[in-house]
C-alpha atoms as a PDB file:
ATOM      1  CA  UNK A   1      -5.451  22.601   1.454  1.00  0.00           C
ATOM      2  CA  UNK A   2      -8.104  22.826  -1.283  1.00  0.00           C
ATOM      3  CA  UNK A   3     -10.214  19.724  -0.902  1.00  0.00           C
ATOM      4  CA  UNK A   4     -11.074  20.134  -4.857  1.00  0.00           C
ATOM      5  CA  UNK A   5      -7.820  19.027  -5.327  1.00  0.00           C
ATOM      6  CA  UNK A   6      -6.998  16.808  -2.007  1.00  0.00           C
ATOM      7  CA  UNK A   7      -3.515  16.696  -0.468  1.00  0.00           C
ATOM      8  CA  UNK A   8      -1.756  13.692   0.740  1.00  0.00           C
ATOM      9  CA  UNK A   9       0.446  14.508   3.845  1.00  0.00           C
ATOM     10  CA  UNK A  10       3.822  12.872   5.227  1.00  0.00           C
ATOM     11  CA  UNK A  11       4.526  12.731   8.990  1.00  0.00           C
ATOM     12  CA  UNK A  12       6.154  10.979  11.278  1.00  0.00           C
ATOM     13  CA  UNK A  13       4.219   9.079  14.616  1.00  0.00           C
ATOM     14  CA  UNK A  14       6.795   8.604  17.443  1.00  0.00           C
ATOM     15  CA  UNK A  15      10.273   7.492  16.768  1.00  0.00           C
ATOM     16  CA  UNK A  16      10.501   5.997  13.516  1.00  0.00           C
ATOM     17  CA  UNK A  17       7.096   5.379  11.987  1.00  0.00           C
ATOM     18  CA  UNK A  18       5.855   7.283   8.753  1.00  0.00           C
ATOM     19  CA  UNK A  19       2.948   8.017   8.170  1.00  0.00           C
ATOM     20  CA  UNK A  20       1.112   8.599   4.470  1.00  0.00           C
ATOM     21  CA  UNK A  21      -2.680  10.328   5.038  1.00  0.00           C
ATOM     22  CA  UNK A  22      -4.878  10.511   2.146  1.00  0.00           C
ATOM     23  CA  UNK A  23      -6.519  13.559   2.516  1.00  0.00           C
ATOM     24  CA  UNK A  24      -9.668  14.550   0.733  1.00  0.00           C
ATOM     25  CA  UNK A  25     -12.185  13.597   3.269  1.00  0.00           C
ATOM     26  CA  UNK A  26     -15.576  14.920   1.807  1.00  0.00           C
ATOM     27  CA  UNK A  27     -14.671  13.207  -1.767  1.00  0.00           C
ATOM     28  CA  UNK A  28     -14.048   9.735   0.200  1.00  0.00           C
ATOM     29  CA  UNK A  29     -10.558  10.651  -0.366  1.00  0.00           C
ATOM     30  CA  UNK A  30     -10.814   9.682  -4.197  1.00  0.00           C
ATOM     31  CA  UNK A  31      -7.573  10.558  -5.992  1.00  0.00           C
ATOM     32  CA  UNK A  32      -6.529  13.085  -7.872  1.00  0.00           C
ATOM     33  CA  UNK A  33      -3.176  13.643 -10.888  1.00  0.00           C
ATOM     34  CA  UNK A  34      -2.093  15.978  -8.219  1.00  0.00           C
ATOM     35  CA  UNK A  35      -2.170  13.490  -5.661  1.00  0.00           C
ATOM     36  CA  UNK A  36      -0.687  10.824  -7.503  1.00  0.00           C
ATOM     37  CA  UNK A  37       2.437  12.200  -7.490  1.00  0.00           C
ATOM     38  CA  UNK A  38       2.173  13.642  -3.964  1.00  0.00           C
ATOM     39  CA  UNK A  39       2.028  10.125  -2.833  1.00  0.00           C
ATOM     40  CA  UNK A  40       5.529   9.690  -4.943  1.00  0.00           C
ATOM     41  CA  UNK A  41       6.772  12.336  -3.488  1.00  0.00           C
ATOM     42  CA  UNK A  42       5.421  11.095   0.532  1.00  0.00           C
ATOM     43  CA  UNK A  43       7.101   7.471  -0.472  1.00  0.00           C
ATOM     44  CA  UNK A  44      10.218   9.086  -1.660  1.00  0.00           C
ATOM     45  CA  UNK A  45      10.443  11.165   1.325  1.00  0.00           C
ATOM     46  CA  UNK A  46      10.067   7.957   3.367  1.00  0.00           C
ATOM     47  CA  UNK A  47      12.850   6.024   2.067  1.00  0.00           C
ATOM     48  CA  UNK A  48      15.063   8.855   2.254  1.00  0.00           C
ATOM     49  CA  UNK A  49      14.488   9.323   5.735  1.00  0.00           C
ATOM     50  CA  UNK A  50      17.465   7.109   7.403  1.00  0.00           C
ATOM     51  CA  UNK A  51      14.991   7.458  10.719  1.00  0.00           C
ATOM     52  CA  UNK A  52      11.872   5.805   9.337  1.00  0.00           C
ATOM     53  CA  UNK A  53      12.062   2.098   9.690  1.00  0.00           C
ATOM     54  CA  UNK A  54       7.860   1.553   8.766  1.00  0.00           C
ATOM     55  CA  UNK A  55       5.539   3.968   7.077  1.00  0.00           C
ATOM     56  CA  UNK A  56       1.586   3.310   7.475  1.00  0.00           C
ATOM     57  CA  UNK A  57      -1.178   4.539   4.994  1.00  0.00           C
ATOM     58  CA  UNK A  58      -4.094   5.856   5.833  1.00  0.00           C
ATOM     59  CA  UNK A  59      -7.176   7.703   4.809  1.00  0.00           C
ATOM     60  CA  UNK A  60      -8.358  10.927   6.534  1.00  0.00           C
ATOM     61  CA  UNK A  61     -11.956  11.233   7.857  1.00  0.00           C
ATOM     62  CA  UNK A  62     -14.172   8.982   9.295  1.00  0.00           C
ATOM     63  CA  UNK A  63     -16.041   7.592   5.525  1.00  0.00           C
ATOM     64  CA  UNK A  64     -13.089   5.865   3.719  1.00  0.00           C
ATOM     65  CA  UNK A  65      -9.506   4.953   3.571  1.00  0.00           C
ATOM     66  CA  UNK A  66      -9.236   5.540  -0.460  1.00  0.00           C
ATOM     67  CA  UNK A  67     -12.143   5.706  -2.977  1.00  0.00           C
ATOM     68  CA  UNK A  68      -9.732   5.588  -5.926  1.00  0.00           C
ATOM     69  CA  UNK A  69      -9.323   7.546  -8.642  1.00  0.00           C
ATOM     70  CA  UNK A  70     -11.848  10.928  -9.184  1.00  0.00           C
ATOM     71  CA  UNK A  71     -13.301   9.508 -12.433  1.00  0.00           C
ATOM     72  CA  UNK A  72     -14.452  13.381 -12.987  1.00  0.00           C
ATOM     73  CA  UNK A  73     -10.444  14.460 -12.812  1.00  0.00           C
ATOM     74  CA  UNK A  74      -9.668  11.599 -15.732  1.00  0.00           C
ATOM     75  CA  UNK A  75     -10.833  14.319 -17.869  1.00  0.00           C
ATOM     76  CA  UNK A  76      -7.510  16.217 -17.517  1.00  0.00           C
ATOM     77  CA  UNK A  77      -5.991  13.339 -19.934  1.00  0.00           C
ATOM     78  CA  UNK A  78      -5.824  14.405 -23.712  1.00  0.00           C
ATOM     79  CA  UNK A  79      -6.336  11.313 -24.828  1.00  0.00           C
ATOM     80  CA  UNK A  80      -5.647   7.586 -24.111  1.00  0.00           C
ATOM     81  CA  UNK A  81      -2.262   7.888 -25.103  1.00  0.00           C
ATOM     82  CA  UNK A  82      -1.621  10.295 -22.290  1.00  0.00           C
ATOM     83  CA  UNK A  83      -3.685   8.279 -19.858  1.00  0.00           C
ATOM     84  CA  UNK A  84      -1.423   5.546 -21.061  1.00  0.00           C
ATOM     85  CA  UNK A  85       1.859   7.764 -20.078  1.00  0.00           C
ATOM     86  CA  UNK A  86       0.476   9.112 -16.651  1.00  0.00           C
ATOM     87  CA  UNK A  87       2.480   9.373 -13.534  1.00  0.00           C
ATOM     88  CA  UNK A  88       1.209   6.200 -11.431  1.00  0.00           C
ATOM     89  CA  UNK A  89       1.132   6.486  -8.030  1.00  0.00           C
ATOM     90  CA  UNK A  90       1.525   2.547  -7.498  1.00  0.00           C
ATOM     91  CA  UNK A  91       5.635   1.913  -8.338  1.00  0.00           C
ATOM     92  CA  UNK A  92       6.060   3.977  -6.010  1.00  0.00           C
ATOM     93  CA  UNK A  93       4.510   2.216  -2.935  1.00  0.00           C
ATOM     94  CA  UNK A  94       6.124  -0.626  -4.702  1.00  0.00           C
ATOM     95  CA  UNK A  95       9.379   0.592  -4.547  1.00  0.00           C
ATOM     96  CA  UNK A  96       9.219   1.470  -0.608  1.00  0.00           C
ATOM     97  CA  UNK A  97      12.046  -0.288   0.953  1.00  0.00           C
ATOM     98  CA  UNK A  98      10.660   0.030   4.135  1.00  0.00           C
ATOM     99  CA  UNK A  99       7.755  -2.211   5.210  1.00  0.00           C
ATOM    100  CA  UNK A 100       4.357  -0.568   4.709  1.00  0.00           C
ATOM    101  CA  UNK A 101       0.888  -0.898   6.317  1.00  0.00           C
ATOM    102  CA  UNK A 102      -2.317   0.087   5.235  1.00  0.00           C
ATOM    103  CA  UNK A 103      -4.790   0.924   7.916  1.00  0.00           C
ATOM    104  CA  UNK A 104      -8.177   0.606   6.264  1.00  0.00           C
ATOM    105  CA  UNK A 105     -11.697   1.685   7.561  1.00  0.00           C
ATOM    106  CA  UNK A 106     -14.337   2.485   5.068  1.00  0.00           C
ATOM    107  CA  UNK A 107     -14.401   2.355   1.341  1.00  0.00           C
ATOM    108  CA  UNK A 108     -11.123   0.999  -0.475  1.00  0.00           C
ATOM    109  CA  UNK A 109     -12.488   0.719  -4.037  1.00  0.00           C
ATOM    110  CA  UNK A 110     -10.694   0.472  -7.301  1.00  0.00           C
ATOM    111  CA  UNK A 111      -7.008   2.233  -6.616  1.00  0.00           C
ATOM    112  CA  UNK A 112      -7.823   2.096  -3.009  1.00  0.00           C
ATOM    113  CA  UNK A 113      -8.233  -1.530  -3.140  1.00  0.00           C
ATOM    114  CA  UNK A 114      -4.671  -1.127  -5.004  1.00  0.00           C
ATOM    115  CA  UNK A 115      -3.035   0.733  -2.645  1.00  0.00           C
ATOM    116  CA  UNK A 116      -4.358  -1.465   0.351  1.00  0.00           C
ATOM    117  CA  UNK A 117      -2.890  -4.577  -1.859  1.00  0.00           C
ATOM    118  CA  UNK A 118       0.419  -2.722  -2.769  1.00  0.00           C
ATOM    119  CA  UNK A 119       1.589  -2.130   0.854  1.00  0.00           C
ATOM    120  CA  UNK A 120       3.242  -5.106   3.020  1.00  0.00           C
ATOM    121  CA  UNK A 121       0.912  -5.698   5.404  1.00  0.00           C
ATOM    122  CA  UNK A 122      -3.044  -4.893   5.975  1.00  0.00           C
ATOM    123  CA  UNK A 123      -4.577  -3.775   9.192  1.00  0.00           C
ATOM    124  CA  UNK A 124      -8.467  -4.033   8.136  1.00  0.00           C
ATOM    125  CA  UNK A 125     -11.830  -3.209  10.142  1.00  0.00           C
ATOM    126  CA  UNK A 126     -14.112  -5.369  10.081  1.00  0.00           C
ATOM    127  CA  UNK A 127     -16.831  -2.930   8.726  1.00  0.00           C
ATOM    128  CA  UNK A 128     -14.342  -1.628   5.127  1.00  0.00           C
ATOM    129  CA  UNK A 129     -16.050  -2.001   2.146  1.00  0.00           C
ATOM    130  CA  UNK A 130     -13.809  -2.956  -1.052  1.00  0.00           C
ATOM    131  CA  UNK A 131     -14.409  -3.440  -4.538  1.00  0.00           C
ATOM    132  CA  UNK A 132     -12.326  -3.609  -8.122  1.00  0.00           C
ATOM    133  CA  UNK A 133     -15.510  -1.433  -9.750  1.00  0.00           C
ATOM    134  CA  UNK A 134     -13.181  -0.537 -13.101  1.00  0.00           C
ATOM    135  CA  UNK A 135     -15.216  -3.790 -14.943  1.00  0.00           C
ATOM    136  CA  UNK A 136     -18.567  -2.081 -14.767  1.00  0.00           C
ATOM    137  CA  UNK A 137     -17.084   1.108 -15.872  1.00  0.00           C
ATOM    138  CA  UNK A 138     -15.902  -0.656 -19.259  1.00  0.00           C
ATOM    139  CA  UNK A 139     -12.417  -1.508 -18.455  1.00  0.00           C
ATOM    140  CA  UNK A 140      -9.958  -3.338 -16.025  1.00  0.00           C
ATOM    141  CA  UNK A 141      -7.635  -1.512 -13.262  1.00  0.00           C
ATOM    142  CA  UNK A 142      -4.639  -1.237 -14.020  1.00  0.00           C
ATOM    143  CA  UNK A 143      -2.494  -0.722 -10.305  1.00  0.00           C
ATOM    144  CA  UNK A 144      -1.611  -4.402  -9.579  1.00  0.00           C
ATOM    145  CA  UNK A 145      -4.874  -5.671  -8.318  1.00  0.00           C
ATOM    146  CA  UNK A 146      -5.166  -8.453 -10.922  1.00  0.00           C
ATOM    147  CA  UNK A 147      -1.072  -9.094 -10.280  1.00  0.00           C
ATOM    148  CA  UNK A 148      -1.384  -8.916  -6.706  1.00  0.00           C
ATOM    149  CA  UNK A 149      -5.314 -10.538  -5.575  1.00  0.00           C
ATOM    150  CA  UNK A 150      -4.028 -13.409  -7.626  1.00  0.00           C
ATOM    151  CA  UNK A 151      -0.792 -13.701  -5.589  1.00  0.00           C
ATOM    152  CA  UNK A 152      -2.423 -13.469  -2.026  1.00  0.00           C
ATOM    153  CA  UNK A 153      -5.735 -15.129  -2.235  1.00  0.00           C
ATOM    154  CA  UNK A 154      -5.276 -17.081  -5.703  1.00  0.00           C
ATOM    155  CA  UNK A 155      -7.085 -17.953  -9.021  1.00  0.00           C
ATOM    156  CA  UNK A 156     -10.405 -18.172  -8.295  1.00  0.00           C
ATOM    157  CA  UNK A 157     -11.174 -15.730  -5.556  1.00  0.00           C
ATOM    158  CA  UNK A 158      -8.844 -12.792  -7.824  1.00  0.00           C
ATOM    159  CA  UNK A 159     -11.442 -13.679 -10.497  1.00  0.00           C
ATOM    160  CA  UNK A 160     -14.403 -13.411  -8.548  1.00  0.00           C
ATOM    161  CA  UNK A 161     -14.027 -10.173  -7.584  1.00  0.00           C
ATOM    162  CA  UNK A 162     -11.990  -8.639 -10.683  1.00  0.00           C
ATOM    163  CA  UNK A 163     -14.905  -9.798 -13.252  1.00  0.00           C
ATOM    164  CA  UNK A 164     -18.168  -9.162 -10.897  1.00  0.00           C
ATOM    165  CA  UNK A 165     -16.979  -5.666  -9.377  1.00  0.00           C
ATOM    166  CA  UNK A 166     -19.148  -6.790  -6.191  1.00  0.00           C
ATOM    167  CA  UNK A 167     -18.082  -5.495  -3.057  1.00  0.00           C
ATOM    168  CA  UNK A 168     -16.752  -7.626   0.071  1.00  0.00           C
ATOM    169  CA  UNK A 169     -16.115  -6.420   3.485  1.00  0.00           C
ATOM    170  CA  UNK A 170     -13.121  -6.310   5.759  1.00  0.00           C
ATOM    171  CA  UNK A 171     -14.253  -9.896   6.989  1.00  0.00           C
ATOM    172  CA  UNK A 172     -14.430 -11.627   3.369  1.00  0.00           C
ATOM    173  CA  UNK A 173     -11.263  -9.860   2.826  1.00  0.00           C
ATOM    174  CA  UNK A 174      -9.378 -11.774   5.984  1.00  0.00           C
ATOM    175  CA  UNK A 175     -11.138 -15.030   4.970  1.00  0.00           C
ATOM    176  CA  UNK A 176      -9.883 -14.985   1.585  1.00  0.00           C
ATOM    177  CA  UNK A 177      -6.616 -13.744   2.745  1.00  0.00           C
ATOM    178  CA  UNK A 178      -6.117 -10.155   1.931  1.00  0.00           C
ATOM    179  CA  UNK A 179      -5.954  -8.884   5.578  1.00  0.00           C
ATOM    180  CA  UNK A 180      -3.222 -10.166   7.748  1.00  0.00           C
ATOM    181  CA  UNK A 181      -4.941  -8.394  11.167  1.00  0.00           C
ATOM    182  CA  UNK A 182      -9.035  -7.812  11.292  1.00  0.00           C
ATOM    183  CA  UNK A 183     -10.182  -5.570  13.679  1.00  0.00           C
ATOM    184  CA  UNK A 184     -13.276  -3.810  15.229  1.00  0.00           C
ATOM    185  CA  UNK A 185     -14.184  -0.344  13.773  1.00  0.00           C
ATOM    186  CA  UNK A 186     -12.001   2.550  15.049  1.00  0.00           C
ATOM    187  CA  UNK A 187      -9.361   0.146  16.280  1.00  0.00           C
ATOM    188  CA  UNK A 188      -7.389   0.024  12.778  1.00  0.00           C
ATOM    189  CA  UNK A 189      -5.335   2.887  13.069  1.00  0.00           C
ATOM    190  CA  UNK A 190      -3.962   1.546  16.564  1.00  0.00           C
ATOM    191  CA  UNK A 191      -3.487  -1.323  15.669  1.00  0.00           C
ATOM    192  CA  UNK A 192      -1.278  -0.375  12.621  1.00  0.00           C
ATOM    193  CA  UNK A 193       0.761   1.852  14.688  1.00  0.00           C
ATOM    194  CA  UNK A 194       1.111  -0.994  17.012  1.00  0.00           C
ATOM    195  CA  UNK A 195       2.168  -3.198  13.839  1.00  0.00           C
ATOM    196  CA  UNK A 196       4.510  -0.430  12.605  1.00  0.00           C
ATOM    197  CA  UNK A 197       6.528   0.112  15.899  1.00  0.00           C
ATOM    198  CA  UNK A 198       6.991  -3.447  16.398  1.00  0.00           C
ATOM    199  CA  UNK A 199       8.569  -3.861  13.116  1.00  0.00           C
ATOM    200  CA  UNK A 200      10.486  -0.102  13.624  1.00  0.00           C
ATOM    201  CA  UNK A 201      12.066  -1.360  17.057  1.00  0.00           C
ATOM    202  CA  UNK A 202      13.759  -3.941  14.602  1.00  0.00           C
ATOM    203  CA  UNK A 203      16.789  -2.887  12.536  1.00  0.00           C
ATOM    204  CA  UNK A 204      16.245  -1.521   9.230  1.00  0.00           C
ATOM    205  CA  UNK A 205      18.454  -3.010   7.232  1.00  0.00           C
ATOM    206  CA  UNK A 206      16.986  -6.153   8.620  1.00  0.00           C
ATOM    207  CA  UNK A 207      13.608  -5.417   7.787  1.00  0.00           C
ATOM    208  CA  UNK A 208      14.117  -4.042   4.395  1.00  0.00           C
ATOM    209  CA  UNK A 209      16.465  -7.368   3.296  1.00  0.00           C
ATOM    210  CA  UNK A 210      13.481  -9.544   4.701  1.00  0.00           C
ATOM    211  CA  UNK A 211      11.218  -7.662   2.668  1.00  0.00           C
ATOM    212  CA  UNK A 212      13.650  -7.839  -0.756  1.00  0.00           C
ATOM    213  CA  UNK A 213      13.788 -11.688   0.056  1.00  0.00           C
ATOM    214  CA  UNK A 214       9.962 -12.054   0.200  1.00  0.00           C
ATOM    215  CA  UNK A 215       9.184  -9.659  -3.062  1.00  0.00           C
ATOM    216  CA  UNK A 216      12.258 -12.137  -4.333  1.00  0.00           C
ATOM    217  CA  UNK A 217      10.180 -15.329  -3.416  1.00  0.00           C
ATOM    218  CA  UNK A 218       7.463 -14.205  -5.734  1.00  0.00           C
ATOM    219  CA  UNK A 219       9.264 -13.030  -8.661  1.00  0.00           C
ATOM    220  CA  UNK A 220      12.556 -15.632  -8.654  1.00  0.00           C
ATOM    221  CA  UNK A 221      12.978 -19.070  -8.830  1.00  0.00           C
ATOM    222  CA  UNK A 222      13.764 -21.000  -5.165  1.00  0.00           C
ATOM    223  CA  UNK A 223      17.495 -21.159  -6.367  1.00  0.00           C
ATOM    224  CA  UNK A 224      18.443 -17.756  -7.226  1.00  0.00           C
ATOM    225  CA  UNK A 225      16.061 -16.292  -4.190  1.00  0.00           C
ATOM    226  CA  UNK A 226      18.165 -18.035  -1.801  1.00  0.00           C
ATOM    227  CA  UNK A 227      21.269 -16.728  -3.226  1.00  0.00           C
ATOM    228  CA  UNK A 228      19.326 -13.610  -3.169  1.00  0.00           C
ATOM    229  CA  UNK A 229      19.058 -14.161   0.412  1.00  0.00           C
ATOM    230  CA  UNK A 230      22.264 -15.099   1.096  1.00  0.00           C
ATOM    231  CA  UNK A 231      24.123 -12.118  -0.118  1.00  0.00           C
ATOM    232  CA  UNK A 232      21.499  -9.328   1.746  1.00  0.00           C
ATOM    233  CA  UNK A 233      22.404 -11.720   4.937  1.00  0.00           C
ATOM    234  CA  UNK A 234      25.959 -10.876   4.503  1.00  0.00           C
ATOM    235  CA  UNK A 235      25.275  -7.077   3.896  1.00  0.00           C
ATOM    236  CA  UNK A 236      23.444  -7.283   7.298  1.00  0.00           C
ATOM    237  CA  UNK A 237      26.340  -9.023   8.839  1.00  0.00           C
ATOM    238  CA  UNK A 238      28.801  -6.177   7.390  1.00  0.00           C
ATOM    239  CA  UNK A 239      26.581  -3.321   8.480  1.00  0.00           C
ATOM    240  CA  UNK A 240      26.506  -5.070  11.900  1.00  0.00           C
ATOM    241  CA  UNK A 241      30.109  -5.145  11.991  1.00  0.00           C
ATOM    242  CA  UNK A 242      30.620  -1.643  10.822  1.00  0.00           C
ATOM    243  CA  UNK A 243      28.546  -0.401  13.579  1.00  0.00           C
ATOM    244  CA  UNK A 244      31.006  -2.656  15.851  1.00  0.00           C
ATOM    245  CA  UNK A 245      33.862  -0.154  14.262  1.00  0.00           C
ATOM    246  CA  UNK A 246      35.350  -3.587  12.843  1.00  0.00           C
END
């Protein structure tokens, strides 16, 4: 691996848990093109894999779970137009079907802060350090922060920290509720994989309909997400009953 260019890695941790590493440690694992699509290709990977039932993202190193993106490697873009048509590395966490966790230590600025906010579930030190910086730099992110700050922690608080760029630690982050488990530094990573096999030991098709009928919840009105929920209840019940040989 050339740490110019970073690498993010697949593997697996036990019996089905995935597991996402961003790794370009000595750049605060700030992303690069290349990279976005390696973490397409990681979260395609994943929800081909009939064995993974969770996947957890991380950052390699001890500094920072993502950075965001290298602003120095925006200069491979021709133009805005081709900035505009980019491959984005955030659908694709988006699209995971399986329930995904961030374990965060460190920085998580700008698309780290997206990534962190794109997954499921956060598992948070106490000591990270995030920010939405893109305002100072003369324009807004554009990898769901705004959609999904707004959703978790509402209004106000997504417009606090979109418009000043300030920075707020893992503890802000839990008060304003971005972080569903805060823990001591060090202890994230354990406590995702903790996190992750509890919700692996489950079955999958279980997991990944209650996840469709929460996404559903936020994007439906109450009527059609309960007949949303109805009919993935009755593909659980048939792929119960298949296993049953009925």
């Amino acid at each position: 691996m050339s740490d110019n260019n970073g690498e993010v890695r697949f593997e697996t941790l036990g019996k089905n848990v995935g597991h996402i590493i961003i790794d370009r440690p000595k750049k605060h694992n700030a992303l690069t093109p290349l990279m976005y699509r390696q973490i397409g290709e990681a979260c395609d990977r994943a929800n081909k894999l009939d064995e993974v039932h969770a996947v957890i993202f991380s950052g390699a190193g001890e500094k920072a779970f993502c950075a965001g993106s290298d602003t120095a490697a925006l200069d491979e873009y021709e133009d805005f137009w081709a900035w505009r048509n980019r491959y984005d590395y955030i659908p694709p966490i988006r699209a995971l079907r399986k329930p995904a966790i961030a374990a965060v230590k460190g920085w998580a600025l700008g698309g780290g802060l997206e990534i962190a906010l794109a997954c499921d579930l956060r598992v948070v030190a106490k000591s990270a350090q995030f920010s939405a910086p893109e305002v100072a730099l003369g324009w807004n992110g554009a990898g769901g922060a705004a959609q999904h700050l707004t959703r978790m922690c509402g209004y106000g608080q997504a417009m606090k920290y979109l418009l000043t760029g300030e920075r707020f630690n893992g503890e802000e982050a839990h008060r304003i509720g971005m972080v569903e488990w805060l823990v001591e530094p060090g202890e994230e990573m354990a406590k995702a994989i903790e996190v992750a096999q509890l919700i692996a030991g489950h079955s999958s098709p279980a997991t990944q309909a209650v996840k469709s009928s929460v996404r559903a919840a936020m994007n439906t009105s109450v009527d059609m997400g309960l007949q949303i929920e109805n009919e993935l209840m009755s593909l659980c019940f048939a792929k119960v009953e298949q296993a049953k040989g009925k």
